[in-house]
Protein backbone atom coordinates (compact mmCIF):
# COMPACT_ATOMS: atom_id res chain seq x y z
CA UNK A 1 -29.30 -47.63 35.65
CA UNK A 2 -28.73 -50.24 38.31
CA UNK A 3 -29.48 -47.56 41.53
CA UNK A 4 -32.35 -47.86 44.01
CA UNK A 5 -34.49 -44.72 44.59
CA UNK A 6 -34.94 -45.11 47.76
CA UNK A 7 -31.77 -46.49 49.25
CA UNK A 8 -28.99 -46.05 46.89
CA UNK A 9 -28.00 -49.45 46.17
CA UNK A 10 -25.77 -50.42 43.68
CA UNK A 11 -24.09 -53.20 42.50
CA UNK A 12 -20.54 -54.08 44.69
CA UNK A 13 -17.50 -55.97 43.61
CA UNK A 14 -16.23 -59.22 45.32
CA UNK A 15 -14.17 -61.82 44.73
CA UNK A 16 -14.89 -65.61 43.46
CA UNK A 17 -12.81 -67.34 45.86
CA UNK A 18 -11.54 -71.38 44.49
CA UNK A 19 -10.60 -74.15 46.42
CA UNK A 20 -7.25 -73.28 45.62
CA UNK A 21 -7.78 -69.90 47.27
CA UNK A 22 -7.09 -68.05 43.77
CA UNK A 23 -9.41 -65.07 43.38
CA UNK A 24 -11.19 -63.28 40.15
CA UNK A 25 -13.16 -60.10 40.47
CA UNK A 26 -17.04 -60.74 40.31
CA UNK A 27 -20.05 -58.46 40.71
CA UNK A 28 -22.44 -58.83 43.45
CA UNK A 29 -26.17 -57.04 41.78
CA UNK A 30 -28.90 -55.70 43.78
CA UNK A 31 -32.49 -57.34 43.27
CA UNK A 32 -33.61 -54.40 41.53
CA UNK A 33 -37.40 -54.61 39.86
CA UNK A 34 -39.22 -52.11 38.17
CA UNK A 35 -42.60 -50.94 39.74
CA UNK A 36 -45.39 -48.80 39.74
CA UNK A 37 -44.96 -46.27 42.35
CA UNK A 38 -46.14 -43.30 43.87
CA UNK A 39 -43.65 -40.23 43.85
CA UNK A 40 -43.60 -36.25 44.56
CA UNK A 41 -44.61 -35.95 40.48
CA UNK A 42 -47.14 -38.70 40.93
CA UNK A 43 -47.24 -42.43 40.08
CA UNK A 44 -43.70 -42.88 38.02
CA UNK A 45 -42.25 -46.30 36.79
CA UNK A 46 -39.33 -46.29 39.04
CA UNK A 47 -36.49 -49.15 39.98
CA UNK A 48 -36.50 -49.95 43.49
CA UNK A 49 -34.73 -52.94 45.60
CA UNK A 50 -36.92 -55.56 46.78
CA UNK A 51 -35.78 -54.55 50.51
CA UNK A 52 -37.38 -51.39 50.28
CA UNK A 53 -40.37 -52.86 48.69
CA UNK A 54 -41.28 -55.11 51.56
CA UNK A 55 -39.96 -52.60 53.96
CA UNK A 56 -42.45 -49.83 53.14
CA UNK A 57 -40.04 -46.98 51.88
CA UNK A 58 -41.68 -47.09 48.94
CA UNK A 59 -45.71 -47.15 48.06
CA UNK A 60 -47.06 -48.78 45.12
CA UNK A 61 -49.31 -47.01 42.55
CA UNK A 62 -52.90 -48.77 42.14
């Protein structure tokens, strides 16, 4: 569920890093929204990345 169309993104793991320099596991998530686009089938709900939103690989549906 959490993929970019256009790019692939997904979410990545990290670590939460304390003062004491102990580390947990934490997920680092994608700004993923869900527009109105145009596709090869024609204007789909799809989940895209806000990067490729303002970069232009994607074109909104009217």
């Amino acid at each position: 569920m959490a993929t970019c169309i256009a790019c692939g993104k997904i979410k990545t793991v990290g670590n939460n890093v304390s003062h004491a320099n102990n580390k947990t596991k934490r997920w680092f998530k994608p700004n993923l929204q869900k527009v109105k686009a145009i596709t090869n089938k024609g204007p789909r709900r799809v989940i895209v990345c806000t990067r490729c939103l303002r970069s232009g690989f994607v074109t909104k549906a009217i």
